[in-house]
PDB file of N, CA and C in Angstrom:
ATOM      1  N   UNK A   1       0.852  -1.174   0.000  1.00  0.00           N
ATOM      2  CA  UNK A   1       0.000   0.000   0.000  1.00  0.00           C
ATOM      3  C   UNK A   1       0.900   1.240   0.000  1.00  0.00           C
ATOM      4  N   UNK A   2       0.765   2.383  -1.063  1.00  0.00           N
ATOM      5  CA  UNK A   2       1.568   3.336  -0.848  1.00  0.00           C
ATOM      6  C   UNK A   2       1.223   4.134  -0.069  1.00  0.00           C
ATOM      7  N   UNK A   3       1.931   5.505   0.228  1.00  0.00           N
ATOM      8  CA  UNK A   3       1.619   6.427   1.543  1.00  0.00           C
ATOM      9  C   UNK A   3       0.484   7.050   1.151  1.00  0.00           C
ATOM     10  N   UNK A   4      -0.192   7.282   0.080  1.00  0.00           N
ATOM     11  CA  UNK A   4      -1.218   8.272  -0.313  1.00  0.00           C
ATOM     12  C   UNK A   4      -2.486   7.317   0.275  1.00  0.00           C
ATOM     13  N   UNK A   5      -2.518   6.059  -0.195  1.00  0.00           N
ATOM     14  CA  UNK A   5      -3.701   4.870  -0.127  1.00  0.00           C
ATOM     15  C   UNK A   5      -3.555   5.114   1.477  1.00  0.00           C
ATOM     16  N   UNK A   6      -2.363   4.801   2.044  1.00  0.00           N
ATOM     17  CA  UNK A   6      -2.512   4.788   3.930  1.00  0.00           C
ATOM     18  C   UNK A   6      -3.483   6.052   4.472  1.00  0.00           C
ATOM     19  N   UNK A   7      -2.870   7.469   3.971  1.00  0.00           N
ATOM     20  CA  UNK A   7      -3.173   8.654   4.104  1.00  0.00           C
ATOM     21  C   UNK A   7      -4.846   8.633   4.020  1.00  0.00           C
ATOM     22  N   UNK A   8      -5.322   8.218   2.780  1.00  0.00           N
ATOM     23  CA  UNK A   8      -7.110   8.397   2.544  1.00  0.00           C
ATOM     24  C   UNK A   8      -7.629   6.741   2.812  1.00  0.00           C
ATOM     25  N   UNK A   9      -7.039   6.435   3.967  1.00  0.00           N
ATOM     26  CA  UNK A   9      -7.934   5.058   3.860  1.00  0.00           C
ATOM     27  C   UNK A   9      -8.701   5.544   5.033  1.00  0.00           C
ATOM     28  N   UNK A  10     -10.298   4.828   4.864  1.00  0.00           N
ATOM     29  CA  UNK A  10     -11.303   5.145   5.810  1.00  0.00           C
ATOM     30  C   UNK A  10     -11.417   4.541   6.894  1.00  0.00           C
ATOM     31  N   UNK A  11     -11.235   4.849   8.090  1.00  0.00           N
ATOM     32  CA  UNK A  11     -10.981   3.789   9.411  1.00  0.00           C
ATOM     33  C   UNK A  11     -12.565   5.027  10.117  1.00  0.00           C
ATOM     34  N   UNK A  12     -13.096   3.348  10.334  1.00  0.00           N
ATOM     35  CA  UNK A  12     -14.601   3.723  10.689  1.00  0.00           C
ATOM     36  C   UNK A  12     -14.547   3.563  12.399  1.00  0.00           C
ATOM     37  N   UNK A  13     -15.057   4.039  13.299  1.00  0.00           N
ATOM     38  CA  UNK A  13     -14.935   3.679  14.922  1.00  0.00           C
ATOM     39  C   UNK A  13     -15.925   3.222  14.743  1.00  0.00           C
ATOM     40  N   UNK A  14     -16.301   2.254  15.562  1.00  0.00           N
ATOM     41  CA  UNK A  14     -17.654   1.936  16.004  1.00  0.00           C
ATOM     42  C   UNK A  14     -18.532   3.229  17.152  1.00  0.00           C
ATOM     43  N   UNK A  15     -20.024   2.621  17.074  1.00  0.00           N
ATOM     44  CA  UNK A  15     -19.980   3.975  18.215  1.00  0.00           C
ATOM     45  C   UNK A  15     -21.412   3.208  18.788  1.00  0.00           C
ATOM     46  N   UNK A  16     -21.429   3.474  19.709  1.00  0.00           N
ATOM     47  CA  UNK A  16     -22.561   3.000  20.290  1.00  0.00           C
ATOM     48  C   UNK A  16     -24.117   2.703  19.652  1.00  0.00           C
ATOM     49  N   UNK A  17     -24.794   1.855  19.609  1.00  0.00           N
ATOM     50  CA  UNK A  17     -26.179   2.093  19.220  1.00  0.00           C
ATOM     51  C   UNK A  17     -27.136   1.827  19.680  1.00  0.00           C
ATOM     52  N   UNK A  18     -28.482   2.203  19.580  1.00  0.00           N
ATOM     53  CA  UNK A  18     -29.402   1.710  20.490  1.00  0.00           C
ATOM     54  C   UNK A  18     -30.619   1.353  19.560  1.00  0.00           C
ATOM     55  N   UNK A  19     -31.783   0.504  19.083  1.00  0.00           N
ATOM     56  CA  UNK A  19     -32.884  -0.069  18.133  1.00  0.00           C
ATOM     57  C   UNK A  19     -33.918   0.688  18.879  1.00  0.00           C
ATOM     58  N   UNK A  20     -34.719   1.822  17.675  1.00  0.00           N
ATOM     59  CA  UNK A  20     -35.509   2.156  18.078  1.00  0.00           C
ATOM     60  C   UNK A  20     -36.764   1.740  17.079  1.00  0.00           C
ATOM     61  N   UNK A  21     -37.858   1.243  17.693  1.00  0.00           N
ATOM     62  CA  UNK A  21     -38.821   1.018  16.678  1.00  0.00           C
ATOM     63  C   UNK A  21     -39.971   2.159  16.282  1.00  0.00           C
ATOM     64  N   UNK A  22     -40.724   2.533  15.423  1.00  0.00           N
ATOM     65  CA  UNK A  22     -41.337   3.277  15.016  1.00  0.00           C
ATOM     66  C   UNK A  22     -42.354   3.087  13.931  1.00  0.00           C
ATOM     67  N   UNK A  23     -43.323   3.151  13.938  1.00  0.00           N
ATOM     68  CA  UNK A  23     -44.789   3.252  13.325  1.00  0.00           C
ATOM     69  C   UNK A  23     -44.335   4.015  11.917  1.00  0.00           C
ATOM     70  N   UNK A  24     -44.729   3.346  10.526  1.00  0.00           N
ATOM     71  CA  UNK A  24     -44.568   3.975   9.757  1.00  0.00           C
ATOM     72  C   UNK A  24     -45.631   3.335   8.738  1.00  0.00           C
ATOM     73  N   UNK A  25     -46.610   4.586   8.131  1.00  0.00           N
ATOM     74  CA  UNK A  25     -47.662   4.243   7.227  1.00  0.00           C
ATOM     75  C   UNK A  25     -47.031   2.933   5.702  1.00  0.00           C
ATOM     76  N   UNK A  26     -47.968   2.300   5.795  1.00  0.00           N
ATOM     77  CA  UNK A  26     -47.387   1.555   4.859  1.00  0.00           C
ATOM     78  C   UNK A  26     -47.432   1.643   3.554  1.00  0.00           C
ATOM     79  N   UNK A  27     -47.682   2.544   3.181  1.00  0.00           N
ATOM     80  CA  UNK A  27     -47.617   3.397   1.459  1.00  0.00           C
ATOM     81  C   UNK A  27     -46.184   4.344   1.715  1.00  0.00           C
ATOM     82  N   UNK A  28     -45.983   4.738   2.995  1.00  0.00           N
ATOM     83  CA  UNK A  28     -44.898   5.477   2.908  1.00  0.00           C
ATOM     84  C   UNK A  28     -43.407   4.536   3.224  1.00  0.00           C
ATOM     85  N   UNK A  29     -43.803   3.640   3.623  1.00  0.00           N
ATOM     86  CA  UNK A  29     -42.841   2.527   4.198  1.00  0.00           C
ATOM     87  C   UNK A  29     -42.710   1.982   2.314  1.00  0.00           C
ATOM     88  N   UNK A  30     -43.897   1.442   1.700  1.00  0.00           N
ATOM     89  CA  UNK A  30     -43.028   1.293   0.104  1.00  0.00           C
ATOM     90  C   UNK A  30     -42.558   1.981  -0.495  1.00  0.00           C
ATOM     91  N   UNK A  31     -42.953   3.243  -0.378  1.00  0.00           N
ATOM     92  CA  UNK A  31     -41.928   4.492  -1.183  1.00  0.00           C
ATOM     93  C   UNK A  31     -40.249   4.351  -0.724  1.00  0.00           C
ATOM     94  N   UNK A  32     -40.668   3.776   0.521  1.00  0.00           N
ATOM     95  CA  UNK A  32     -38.884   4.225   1.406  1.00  0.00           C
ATOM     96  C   UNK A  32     -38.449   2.528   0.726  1.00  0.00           C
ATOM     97  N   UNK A  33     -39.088   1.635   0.468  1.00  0.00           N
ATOM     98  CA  UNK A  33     -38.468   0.363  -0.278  1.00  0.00           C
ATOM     99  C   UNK A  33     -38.252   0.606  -1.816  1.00  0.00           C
ATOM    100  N   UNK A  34     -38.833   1.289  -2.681  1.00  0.00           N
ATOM    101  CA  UNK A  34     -39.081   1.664  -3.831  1.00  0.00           C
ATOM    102  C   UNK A  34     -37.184   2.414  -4.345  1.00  0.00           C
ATOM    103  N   UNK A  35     -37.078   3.496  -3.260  1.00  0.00           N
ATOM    104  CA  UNK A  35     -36.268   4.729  -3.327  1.00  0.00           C
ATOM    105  C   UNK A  35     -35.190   3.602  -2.892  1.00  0.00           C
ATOM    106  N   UNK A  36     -34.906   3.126  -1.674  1.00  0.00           N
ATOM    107  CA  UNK A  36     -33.573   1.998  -1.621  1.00  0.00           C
ATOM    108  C   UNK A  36     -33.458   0.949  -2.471  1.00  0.00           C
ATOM    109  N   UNK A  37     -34.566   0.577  -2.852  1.00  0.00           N
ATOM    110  CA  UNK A  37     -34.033  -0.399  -4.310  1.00  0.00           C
ATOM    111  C   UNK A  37     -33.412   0.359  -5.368  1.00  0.00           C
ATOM    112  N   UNK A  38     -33.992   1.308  -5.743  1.00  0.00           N
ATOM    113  CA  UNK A  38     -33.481   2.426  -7.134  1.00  0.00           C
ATOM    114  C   UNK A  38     -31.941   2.514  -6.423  1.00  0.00           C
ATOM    115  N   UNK A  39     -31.954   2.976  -5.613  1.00  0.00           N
ATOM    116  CA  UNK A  39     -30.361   3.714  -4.718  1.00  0.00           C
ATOM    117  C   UNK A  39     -29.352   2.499  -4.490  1.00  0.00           C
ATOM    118  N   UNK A  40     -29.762   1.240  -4.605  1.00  0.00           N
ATOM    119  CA  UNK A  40     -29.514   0.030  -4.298  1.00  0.00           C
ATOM    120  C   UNK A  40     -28.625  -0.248  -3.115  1.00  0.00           C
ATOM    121  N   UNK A  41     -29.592   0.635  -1.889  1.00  0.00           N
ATOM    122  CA  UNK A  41     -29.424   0.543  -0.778  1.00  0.00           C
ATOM    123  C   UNK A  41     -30.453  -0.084   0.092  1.00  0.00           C
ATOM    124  N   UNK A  42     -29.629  -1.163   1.358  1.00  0.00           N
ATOM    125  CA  UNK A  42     -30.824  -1.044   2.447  1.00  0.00           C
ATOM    126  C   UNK A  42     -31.875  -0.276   2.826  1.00  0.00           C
ATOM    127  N   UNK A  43     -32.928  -0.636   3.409  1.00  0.00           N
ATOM    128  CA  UNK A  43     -33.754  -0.366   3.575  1.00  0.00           C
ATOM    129  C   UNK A  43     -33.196   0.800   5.137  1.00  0.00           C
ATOM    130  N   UNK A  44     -32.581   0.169   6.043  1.00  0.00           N
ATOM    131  CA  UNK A  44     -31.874   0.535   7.237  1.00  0.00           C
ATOM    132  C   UNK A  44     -30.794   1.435   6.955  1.00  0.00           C
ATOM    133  N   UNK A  45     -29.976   0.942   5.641  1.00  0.00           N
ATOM    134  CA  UNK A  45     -28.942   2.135   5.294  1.00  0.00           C
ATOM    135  C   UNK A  45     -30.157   3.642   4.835  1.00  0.00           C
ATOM    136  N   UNK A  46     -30.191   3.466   3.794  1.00  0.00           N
ATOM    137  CA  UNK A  46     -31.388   4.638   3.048  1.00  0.00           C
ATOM    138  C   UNK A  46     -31.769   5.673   4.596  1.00  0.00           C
ATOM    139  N   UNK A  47     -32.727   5.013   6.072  1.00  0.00           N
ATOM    140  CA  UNK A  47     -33.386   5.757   6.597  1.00  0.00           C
ATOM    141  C   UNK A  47     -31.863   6.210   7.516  1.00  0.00           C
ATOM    142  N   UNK A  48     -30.863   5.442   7.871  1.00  0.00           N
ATOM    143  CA  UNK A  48     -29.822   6.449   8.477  1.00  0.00           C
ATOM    144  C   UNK A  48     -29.405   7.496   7.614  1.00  0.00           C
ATOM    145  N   UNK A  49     -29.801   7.249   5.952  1.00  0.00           N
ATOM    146  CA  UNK A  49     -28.612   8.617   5.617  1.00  0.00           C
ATOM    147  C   UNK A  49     -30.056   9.593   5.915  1.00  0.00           C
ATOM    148  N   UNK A  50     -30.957   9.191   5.640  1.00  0.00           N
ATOM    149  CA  UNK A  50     -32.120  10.700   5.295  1.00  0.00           C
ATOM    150  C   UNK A  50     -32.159  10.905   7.114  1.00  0.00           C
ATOM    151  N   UNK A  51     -31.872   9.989   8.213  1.00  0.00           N
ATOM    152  CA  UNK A  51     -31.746  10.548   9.370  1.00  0.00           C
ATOM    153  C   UNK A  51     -30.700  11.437   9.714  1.00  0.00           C
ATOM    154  N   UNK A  52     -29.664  11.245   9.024  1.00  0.00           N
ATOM    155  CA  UNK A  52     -28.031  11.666   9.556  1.00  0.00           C
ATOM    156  C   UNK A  52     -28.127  13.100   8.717  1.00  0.00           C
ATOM    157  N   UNK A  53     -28.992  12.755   7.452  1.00  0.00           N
ATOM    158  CA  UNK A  53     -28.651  13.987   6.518  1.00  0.00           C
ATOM    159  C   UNK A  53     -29.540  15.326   6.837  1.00  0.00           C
ATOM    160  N   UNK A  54     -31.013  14.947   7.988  1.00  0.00           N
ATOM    161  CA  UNK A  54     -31.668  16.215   8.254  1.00  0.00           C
ATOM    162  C   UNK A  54     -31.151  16.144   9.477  1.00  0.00           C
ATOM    163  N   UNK A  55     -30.527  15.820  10.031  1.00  0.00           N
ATOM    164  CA  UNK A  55     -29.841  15.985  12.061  1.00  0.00           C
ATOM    165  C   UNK A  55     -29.132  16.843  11.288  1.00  0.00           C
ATOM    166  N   UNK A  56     -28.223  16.599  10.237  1.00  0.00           N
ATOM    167  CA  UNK A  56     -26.895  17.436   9.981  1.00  0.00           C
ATOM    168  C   UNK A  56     -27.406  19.179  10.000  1.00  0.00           C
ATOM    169  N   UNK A  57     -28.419  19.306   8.769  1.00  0.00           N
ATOM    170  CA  UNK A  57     -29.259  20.535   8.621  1.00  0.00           C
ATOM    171  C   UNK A  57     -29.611  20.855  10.053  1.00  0.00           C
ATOM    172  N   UNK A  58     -30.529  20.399  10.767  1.00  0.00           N
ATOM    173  CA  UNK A  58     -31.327  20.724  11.856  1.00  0.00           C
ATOM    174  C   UNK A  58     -30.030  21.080  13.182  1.00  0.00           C
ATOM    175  N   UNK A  59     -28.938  20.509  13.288  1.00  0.00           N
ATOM    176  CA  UNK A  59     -27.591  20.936  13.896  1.00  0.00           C
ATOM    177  C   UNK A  59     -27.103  22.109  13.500  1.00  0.00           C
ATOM    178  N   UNK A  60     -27.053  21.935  11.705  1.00  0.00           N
ATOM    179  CA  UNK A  60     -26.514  23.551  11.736  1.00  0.00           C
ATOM    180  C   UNK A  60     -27.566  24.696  11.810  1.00  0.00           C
ATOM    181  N   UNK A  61     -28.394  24.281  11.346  1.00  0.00           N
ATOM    182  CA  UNK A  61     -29.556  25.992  11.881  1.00  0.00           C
ATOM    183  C   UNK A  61     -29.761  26.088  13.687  1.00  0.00           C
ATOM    184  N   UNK A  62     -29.351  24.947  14.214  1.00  0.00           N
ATOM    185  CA  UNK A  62     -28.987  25.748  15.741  1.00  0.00           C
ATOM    186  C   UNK A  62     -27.844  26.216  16.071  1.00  0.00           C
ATOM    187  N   UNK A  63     -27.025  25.809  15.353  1.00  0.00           N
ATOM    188  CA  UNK A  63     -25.483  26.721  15.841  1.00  0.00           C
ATOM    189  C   UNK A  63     -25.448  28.140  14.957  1.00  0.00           C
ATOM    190  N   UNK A  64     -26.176  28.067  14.071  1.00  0.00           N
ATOM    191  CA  UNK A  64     -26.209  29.130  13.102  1.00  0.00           C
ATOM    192  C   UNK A  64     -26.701  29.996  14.153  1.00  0.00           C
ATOM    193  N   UNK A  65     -28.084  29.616  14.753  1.00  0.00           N
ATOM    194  CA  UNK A  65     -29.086  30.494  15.883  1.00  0.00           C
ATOM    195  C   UNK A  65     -28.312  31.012  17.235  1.00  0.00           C
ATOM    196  N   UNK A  66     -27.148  30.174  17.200  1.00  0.00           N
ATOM    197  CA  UNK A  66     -26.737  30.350  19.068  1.00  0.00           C
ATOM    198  C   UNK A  66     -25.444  31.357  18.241  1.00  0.00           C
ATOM    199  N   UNK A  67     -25.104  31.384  17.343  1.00  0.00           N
ATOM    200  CA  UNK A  67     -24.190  32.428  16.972  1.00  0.00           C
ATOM    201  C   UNK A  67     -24.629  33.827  16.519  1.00  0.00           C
ATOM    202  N   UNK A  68     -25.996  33.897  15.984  1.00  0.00           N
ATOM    203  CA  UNK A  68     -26.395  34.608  16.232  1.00  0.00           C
ATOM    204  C   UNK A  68     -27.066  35.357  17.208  1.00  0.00           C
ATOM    205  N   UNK A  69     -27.324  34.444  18.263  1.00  0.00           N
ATOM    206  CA  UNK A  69     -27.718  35.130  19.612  1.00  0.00           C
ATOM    207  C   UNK A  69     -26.266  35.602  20.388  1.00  0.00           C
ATOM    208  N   UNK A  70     -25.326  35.063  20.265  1.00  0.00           N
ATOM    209  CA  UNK A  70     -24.522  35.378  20.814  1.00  0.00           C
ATOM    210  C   UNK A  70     -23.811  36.719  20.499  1.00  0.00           C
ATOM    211  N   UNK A  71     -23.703  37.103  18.493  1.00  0.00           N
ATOM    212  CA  UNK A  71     -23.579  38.263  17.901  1.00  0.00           C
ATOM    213  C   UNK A  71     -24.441  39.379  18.952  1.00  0.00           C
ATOM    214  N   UNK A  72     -25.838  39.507  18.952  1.00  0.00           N
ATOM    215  CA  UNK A  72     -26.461  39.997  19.365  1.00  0.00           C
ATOM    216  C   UNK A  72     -26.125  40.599  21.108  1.00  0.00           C
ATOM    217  N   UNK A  73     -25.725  40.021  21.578  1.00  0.00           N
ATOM    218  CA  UNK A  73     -25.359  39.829  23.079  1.00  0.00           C
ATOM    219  C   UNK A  73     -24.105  40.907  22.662  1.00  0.00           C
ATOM    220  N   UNK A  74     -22.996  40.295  21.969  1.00  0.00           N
ATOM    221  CA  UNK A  74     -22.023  41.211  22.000  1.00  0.00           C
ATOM    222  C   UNK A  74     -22.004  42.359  21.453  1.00  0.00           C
ATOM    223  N   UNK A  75     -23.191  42.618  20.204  1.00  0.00           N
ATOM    224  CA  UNK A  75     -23.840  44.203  19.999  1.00  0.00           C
ATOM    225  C   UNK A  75     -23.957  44.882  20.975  1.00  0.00           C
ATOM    226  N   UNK A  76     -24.976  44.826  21.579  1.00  0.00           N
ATOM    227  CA  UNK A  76     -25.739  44.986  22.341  1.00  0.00           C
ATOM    228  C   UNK A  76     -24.396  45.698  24.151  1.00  0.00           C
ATOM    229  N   UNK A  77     -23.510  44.520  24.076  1.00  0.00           N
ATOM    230  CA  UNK A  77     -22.597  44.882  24.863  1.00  0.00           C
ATOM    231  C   UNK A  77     -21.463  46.472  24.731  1.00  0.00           C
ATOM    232  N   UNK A  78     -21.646  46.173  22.785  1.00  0.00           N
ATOM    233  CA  UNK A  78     -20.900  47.454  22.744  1.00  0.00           C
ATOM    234  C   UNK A  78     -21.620  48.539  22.282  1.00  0.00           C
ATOM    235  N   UNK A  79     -22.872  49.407  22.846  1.00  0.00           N
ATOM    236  CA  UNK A  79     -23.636  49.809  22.874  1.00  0.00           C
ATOM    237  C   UNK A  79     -24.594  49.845  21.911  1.00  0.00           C
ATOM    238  N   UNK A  80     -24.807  48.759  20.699  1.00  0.00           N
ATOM    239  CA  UNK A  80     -26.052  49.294  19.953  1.00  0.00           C
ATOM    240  C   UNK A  80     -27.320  49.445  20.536  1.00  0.00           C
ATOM    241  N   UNK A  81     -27.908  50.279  19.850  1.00  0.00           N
ATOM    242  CA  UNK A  81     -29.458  50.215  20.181  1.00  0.00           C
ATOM    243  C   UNK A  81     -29.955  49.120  19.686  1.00  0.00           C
ATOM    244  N   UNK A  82     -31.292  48.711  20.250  1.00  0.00           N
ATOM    245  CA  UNK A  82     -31.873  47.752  19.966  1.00  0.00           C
ATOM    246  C   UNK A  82     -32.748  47.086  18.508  1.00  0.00           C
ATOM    247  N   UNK A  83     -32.279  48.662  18.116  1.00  0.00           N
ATOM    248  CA  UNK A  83     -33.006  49.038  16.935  1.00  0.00           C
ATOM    249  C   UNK A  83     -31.702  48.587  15.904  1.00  0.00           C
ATOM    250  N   UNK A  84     -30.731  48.906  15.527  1.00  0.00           N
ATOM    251  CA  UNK A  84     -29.125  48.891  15.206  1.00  0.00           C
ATOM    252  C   UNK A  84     -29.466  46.914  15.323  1.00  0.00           C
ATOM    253  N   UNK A  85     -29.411  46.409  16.507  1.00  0.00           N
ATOM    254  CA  UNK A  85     -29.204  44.800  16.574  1.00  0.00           C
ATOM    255  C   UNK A  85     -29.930  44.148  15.611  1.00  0.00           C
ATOM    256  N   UNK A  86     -31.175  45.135  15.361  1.00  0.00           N
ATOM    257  CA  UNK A  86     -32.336  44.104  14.614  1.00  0.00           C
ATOM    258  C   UNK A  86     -31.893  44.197  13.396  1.00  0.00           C
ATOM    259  N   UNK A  87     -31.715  44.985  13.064  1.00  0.00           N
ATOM    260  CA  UNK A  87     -31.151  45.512  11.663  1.00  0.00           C
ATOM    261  C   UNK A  87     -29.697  44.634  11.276  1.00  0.00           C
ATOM    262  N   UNK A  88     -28.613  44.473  12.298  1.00  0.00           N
ATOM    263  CA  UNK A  88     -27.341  44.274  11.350  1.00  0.00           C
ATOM    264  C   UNK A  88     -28.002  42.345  11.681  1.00  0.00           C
ATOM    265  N   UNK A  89     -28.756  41.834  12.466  1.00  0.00           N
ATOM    266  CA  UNK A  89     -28.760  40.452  12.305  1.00  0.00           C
ATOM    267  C   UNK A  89     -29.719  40.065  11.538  1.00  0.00           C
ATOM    268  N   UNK A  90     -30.667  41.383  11.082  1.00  0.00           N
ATOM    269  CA  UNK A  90     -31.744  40.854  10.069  1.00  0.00           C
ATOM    270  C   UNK A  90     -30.589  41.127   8.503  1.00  0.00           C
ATOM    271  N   UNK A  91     -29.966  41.671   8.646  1.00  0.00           N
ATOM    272  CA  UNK A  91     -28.753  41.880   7.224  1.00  0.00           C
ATOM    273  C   UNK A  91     -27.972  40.465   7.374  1.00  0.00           C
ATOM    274  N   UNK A  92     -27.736  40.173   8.493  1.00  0.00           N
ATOM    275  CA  UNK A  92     -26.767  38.724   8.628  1.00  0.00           C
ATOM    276  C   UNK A  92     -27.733  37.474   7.787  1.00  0.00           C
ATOM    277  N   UNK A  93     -28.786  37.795   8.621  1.00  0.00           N
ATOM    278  CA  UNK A  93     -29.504  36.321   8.277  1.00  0.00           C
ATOM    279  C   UNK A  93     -30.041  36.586   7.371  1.00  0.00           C
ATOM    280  N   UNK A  94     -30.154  37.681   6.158  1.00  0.00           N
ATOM    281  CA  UNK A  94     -30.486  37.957   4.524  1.00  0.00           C
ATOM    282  C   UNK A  94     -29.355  36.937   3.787  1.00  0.00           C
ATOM    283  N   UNK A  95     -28.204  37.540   4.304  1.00  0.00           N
ATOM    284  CA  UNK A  95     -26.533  37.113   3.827  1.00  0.00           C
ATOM    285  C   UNK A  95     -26.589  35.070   3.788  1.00  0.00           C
ATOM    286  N   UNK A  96     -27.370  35.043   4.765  1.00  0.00           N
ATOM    287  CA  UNK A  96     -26.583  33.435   5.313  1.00  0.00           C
ATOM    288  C   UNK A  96     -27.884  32.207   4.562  1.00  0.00           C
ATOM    289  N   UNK A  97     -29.149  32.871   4.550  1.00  0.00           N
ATOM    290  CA  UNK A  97     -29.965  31.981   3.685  1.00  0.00           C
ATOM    291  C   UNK A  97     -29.976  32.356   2.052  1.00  0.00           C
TER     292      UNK A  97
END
């Protein structure tokens, strides 16, 4: 194996897991068999990525939110008005969506 192959080889950790079961309509349960056959993925792979892939989204619009509360805090610290805060984080969050 050369140094580049060592360098990008994927070493996976294991990580804890726990089986959760859940109620799912069964027209929507064949769509989710339909879409992993096309993808020619598990049925179990398929719902971790569409789980992993809206946690990812739904993670970053709260750190997006706590950085912007935190902007705000430190406005606010160096005297804007309240009026000034609304304004440069309603310009931020124009910028960021």
């Amino acid at each position: 194996m050369s140094d580049l192959e060592q360098d990008l080889e994927l070493k996976v950790r294991p990580r804890d897991s726990d089986t959760v079961s859940l109620r799912i309509p069964k027209d929507t349960l064949e769509s989710l068999h339909q879409v992993a056959r096309q993808k020619d993925m598990s049925l179990e792979a398929l719902l971790k990525l569409y789980i992993g892939k809206c946690l990812r989204q739904d993670l970053s619009q709260l750190f997006a939110e706590q950085v912007f509360q935190s902007a705000e805090k430190v406005l606010k610290n160096h005297g804007q008005s309240e009026a000034e805060v609304a304004q440069i984080l309603s310009e931020i969050r124009a910028e960021y969506r």
